[in-house]
C-alpha atoms as a PDB file:
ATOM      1  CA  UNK A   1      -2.000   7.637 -27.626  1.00  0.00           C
ATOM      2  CA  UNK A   2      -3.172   5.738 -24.278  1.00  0.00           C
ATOM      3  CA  UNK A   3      -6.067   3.391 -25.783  1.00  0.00           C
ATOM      4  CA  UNK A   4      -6.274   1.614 -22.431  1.00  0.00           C
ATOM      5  CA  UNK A   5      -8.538   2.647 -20.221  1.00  0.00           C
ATOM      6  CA  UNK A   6      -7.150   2.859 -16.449  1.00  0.00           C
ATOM      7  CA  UNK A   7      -7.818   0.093 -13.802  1.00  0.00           C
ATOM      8  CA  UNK A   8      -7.552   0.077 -10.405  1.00  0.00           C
ATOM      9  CA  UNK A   9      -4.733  -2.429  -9.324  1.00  0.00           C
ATOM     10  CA  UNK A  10      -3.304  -2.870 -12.479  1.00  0.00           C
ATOM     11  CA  UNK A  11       0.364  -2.324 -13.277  1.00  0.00           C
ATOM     12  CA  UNK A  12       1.082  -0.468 -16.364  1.00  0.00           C
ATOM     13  CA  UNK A  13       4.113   0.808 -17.506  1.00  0.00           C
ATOM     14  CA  UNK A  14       5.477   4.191 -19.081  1.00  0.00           C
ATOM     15  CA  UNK A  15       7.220   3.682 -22.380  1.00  0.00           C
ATOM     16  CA  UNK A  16       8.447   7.323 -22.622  1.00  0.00           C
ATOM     17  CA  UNK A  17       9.356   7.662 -19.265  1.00  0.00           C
ATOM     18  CA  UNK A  18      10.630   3.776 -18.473  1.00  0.00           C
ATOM     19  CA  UNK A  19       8.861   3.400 -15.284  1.00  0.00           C
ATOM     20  CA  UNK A  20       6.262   1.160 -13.536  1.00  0.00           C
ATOM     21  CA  UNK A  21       2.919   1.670 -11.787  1.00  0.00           C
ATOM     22  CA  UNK A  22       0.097   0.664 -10.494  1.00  0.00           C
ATOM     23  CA  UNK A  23      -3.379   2.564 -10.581  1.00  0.00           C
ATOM     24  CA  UNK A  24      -4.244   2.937  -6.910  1.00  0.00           C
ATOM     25  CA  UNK A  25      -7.778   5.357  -7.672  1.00  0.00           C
ATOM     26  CA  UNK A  26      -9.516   6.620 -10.215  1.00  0.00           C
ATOM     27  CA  UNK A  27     -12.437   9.724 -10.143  1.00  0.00           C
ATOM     28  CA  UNK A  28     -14.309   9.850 -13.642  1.00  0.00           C
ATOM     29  CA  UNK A  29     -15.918  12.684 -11.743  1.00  0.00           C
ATOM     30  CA  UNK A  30     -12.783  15.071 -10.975  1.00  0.00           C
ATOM     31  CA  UNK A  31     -10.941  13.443 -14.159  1.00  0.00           C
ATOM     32  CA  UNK A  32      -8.151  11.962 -12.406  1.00  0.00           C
ATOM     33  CA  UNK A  33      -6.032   8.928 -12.017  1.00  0.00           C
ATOM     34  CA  UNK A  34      -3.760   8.416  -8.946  1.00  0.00           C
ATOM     35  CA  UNK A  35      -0.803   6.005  -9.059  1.00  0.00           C
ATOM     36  CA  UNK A  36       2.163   4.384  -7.228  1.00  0.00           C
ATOM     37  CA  UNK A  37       5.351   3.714  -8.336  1.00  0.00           C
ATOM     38  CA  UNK A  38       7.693   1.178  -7.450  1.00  0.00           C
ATOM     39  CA  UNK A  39      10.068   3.564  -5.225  1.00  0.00           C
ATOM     40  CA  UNK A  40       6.499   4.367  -3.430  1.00  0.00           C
ATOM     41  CA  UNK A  41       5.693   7.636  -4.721  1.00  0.00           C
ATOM     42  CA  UNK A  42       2.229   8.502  -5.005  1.00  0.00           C
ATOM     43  CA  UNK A  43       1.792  10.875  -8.431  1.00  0.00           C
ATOM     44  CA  UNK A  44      -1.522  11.827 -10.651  1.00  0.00           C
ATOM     45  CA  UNK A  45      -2.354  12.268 -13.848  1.00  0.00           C
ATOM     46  CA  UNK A  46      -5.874  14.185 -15.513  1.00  0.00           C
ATOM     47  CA  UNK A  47      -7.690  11.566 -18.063  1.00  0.00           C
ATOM     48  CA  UNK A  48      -6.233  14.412 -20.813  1.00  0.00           C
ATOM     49  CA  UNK A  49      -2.552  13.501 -19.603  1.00  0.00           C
ATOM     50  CA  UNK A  50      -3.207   9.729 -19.220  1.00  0.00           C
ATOM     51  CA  UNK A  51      -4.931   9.785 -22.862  1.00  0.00           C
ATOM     52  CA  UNK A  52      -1.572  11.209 -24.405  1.00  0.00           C
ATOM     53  CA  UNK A  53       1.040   9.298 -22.534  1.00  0.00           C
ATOM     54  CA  UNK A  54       2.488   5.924 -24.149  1.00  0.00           C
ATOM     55  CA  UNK A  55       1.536   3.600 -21.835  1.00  0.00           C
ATOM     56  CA  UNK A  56       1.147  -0.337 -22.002  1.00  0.00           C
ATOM     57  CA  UNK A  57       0.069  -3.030 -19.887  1.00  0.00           C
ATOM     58  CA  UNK A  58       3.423  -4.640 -17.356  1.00  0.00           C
ATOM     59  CA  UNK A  59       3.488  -7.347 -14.727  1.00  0.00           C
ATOM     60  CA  UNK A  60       3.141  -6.862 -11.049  1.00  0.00           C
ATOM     61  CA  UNK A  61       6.908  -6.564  -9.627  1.00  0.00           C
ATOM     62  CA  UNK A  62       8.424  -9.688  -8.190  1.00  0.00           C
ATOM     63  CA  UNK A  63       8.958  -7.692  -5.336  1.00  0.00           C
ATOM     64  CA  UNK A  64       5.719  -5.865  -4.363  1.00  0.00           C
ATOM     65  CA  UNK A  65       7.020  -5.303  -0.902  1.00  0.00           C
ATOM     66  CA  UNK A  66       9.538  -2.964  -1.764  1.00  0.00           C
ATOM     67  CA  UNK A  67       8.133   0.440  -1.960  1.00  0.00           C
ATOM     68  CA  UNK A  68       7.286  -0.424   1.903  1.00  0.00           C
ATOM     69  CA  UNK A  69      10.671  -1.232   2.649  1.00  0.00           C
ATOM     70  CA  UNK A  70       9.733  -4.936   4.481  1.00  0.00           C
ATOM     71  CA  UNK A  71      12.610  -7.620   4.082  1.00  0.00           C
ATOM     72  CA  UNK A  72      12.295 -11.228   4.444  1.00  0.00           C
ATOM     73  CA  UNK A  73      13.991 -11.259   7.809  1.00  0.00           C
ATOM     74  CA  UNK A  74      10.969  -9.060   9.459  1.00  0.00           C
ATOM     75  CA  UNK A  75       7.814 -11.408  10.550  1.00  0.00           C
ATOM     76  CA  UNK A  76       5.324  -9.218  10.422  1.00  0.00           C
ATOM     77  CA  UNK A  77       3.301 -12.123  12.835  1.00  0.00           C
ATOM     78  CA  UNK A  78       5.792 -13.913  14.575  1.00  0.00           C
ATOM     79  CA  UNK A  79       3.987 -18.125  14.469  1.00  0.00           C
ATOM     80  CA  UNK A  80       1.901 -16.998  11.657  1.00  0.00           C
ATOM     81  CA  UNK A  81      -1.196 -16.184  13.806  1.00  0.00           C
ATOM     82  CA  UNK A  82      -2.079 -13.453  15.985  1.00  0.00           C
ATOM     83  CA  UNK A  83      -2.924 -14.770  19.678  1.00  0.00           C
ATOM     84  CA  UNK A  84      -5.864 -13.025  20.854  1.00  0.00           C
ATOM     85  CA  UNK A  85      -6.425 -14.562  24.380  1.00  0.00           C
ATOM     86  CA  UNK A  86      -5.024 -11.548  25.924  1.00  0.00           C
ATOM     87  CA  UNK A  87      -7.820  -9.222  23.706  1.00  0.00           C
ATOM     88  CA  UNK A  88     -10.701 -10.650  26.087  1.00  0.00           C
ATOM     89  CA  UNK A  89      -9.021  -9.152  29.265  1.00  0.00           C
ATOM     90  CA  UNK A  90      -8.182  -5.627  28.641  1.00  0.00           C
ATOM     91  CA  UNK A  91      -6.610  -5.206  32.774  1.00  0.00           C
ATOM     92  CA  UNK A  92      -3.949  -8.160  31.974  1.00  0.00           C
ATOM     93  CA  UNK A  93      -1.494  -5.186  30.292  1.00  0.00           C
ATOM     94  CA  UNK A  94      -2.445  -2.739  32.965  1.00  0.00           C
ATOM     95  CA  UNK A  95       1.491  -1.824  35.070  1.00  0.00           C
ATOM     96  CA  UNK A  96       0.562  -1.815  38.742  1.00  0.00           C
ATOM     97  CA  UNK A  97       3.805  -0.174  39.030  1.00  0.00           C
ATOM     98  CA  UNK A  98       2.223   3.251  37.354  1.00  0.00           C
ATOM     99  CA  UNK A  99      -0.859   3.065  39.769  1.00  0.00           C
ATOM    100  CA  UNK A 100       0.739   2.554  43.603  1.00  0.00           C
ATOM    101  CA  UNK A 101      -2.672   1.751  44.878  1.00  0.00           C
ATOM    102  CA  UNK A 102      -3.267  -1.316  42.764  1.00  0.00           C
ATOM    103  CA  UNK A 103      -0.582  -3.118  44.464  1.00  0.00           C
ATOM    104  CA  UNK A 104      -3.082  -4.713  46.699  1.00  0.00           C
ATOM    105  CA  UNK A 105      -5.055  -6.171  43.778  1.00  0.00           C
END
């Protein structure tokens, strides 16, 4: 039934079953394809499986960030840059307060 041949990062989409993936890996060796779904879930099918399943090309969801639950409100880099002046001195996050006898330092 399948006459497409699986991809990695494409979306396809289950007729039978109604639902949405993407192909995250593929091993012609082992005969396997491993997918994720919308919700998340990881699943697999053998190239027998994927061969017999109803399957046609879909769109990317408008939403890709939603199997890894980020919203809008969370910045994942607060100024859109990361500040790496701090990276060159690795003693400037050191707590003298755990260590006593760095107080004189």
């Amino acid at each position: 039934m399948a006459k497409l041949i699986p991809e990695v990062n494409s979306w396809y989409q289950d007729v039978e079953e109604d639902e949405i993936f993407e192909v995250v890996a593929v091993d012609d060796q082992e005969g396997y394809i491993e997918v994720q779904y919308i919700s998340g879930e990881i699943g697999e099918f053998d190239m027998e499986t994927w061969r017999e399943m109803l399957i046609i090309t879909a769109q990317p969801p408008e939403d890709w960030r939603a199997p890894f639950e980020i919203s809008d409100d969370e910045d994942v880099f607060p100024g859109g840059a990361f500040n790496v002046s701090n990276w060159d001195d690795p003693h400037a996050n050191i707590d003298s307060e755990a260590f006593p006898s760095l107080d004189d330092f």
